[in-house]
PDB file of N, CA and C in Angstrom:
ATOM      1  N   UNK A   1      97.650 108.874 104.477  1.00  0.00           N
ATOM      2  CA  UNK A   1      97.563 107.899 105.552  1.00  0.00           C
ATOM      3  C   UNK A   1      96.870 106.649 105.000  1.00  0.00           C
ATOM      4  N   UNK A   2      97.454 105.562 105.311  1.00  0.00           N
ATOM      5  CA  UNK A   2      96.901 104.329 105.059  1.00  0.00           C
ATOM      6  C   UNK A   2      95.805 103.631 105.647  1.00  0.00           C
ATOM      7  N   UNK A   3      94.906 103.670 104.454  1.00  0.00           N
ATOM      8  CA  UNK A   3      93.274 103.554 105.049  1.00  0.00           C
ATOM      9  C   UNK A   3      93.212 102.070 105.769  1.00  0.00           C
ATOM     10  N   UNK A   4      94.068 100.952 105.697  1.00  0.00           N
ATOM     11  CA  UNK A   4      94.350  99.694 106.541  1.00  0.00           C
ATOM     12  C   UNK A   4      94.747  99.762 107.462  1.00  0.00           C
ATOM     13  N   UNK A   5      95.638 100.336 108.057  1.00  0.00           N
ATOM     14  CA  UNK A   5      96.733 100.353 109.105  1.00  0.00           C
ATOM     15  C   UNK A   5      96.976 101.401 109.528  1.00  0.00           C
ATOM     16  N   UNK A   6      96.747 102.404 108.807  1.00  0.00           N
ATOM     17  CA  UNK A   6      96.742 103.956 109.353  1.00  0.00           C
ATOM     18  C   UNK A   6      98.629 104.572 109.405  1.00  0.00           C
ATOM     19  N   UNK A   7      99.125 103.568 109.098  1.00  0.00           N
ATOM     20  CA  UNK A   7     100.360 104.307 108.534  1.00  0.00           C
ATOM     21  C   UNK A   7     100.649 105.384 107.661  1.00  0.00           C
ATOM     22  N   UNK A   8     101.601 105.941 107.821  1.00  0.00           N
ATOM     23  CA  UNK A   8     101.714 107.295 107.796  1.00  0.00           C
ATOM     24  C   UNK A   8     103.183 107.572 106.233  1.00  0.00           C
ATOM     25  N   UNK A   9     103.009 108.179 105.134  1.00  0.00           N
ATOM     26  CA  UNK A   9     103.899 108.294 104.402  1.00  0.00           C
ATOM     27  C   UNK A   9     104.931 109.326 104.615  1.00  0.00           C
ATOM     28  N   UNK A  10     106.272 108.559 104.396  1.00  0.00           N
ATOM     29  CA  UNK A  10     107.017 109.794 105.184  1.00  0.00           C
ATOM     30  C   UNK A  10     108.470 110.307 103.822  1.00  0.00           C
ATOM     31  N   UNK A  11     108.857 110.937 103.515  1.00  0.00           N
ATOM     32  CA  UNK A  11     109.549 111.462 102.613  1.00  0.00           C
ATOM     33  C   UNK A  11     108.405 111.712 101.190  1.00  0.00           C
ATOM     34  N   UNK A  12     109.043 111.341  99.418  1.00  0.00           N
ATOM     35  CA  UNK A  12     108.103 111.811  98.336  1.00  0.00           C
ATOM     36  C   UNK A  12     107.417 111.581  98.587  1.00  0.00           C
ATOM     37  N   UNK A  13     106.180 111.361  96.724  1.00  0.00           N
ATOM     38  CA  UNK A  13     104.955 111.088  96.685  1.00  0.00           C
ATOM     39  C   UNK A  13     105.012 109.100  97.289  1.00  0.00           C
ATOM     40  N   UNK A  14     103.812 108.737  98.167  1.00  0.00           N
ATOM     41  CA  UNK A  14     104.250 107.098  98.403  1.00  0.00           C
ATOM     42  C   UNK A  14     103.445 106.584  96.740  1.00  0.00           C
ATOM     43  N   UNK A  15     103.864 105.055  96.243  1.00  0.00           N
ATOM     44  CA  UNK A  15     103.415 104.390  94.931  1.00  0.00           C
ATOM     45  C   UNK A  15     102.333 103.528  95.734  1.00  0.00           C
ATOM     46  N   UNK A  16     101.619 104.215  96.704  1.00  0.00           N
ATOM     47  CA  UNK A  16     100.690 103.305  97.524  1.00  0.00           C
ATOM     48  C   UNK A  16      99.557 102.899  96.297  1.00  0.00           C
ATOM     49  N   UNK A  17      98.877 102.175  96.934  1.00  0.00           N
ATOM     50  CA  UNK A  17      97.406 101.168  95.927  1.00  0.00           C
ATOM     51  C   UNK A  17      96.520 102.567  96.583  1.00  0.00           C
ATOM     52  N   UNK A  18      95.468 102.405  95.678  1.00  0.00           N
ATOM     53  CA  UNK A  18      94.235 103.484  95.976  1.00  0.00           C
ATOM     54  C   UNK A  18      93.185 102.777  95.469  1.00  0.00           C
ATOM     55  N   UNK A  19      92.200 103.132  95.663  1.00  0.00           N
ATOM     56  CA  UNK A  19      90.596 102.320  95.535  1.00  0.00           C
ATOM     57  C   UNK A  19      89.681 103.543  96.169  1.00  0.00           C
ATOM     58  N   UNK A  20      88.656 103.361  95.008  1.00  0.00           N
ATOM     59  CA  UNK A  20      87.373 104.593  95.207  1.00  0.00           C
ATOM     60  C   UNK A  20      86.460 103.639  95.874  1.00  0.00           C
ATOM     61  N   UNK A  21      85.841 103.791  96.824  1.00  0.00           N
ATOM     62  CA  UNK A  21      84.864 103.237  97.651  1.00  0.00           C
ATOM     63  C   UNK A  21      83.888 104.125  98.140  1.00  0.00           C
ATOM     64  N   UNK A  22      82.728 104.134  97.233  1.00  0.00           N
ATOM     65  CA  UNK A  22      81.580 104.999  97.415  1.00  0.00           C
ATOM     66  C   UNK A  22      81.579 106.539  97.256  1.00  0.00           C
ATOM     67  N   UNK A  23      82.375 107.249  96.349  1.00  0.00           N
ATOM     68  CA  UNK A  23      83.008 107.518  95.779  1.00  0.00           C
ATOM     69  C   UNK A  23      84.134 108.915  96.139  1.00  0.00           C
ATOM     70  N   UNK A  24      84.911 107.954  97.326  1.00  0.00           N
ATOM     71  CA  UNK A  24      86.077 108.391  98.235  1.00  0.00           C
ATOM     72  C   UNK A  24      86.934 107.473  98.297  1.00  0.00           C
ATOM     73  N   UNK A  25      88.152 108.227  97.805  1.00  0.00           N
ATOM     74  CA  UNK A  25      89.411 107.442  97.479  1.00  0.00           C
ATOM     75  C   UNK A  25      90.395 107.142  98.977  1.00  0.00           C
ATOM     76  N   UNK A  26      90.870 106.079  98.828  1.00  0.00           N
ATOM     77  CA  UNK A  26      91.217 105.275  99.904  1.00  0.00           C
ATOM     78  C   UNK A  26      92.523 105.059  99.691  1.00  0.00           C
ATOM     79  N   UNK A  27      93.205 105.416 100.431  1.00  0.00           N
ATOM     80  CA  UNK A  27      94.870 104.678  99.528  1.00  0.00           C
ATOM     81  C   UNK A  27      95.666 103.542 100.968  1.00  0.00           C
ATOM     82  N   UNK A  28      95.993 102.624 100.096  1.00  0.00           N
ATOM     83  CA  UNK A  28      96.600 101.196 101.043  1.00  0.00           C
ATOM     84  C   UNK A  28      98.084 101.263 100.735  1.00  0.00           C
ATOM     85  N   UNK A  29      98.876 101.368 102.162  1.00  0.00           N
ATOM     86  CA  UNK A  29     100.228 101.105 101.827  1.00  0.00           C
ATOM     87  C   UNK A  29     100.912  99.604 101.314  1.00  0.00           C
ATOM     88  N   UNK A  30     101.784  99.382 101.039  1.00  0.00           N
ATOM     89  CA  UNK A  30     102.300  98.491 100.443  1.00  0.00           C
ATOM     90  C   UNK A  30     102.206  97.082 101.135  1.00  0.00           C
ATOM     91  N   UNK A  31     102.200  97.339 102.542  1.00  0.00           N
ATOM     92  CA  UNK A  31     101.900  96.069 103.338  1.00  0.00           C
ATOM     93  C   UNK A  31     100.579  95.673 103.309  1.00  0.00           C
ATOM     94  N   UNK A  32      99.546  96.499 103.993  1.00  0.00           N
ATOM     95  CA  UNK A  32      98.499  96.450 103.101  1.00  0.00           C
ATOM     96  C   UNK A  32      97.938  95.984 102.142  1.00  0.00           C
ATOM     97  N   UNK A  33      98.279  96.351 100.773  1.00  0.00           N
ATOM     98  CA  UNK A  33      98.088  95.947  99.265  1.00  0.00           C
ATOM     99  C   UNK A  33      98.322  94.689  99.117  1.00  0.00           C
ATOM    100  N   UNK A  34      99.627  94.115  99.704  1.00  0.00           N
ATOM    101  CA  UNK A  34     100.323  92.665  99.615  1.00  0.00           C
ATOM    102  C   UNK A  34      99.326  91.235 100.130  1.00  0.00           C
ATOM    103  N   UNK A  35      99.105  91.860 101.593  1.00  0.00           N
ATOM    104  CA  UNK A  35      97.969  91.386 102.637  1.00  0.00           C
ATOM    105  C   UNK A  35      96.861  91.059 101.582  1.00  0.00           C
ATOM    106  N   UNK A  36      96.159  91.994 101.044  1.00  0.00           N
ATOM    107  CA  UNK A  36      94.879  91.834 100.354  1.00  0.00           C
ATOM    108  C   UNK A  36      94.498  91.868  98.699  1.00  0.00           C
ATOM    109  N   UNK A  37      95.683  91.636  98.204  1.00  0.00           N
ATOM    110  CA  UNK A  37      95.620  91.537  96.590  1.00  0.00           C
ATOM    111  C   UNK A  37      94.456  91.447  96.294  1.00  0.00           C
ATOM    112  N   UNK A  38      94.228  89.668  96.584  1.00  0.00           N
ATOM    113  CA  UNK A  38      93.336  89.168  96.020  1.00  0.00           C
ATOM    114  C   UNK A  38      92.314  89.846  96.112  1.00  0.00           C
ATOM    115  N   UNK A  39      91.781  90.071  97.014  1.00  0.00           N
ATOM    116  CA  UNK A  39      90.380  91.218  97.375  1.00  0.00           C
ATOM    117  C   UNK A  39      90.526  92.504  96.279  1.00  0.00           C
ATOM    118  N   UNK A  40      91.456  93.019  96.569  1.00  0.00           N
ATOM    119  CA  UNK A  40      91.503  94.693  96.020  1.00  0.00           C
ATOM    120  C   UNK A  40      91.530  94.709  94.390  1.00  0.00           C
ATOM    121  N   UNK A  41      92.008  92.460  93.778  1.00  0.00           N
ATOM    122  CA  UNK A  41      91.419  92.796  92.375  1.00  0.00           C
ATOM    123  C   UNK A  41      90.259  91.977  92.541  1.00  0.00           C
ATOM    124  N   UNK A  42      89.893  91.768  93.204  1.00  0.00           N
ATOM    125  CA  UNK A  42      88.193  91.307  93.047  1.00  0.00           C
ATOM    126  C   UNK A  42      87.214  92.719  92.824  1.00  0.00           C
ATOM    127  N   UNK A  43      87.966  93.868  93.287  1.00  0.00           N
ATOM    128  CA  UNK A  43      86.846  94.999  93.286  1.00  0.00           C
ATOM    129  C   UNK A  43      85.951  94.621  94.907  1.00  0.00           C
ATOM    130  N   UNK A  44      86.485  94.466  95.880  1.00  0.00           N
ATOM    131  CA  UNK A  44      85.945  94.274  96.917  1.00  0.00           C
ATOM    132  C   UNK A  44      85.871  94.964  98.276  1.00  0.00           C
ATOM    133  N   UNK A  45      85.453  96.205  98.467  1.00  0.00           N
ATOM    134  CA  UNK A  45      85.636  97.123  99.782  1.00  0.00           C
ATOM    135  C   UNK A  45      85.798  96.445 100.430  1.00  0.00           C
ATOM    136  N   UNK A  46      86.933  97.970 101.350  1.00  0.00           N
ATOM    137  CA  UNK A  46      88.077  97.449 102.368  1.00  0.00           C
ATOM    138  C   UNK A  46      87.169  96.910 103.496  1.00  0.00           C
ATOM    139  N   UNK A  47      86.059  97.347 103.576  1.00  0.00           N
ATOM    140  CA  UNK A  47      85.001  96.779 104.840  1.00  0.00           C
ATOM    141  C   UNK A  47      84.978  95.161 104.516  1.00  0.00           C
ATOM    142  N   UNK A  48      85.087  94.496 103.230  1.00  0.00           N
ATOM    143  CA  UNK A  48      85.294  93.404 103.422  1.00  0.00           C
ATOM    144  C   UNK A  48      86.141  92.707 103.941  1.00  0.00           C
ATOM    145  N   UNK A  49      87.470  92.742 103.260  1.00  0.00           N
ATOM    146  CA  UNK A  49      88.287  92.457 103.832  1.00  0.00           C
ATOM    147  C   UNK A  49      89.537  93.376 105.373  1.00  0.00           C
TER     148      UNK A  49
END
């Protein structure tokens, strides 16, 4: 489930983005990821953005 939006993966494995945040992994679907690039390569928890 997508820790942004709470969308839901439906058929295979999803190529979603993931990020360890305190040290629990988080995974962002693709809309998501797109939305917040910039942040997610700054190294910047999702509480930020």
């Amino acid at each position: 489930m997508c820790a942004g939006c709470g969308a839901k993966a439906e058929g295979p494995q999803p190529t979603w983005t993931f990020s360890v945040e305190n040290g629990e992994r988080r995974y962002f679907c693709d809309v998501c990821s797109r939305e917040n690039l910039r942040a997610i390569e700054g190294r910047l928890d999702s509480s930020w953005w």
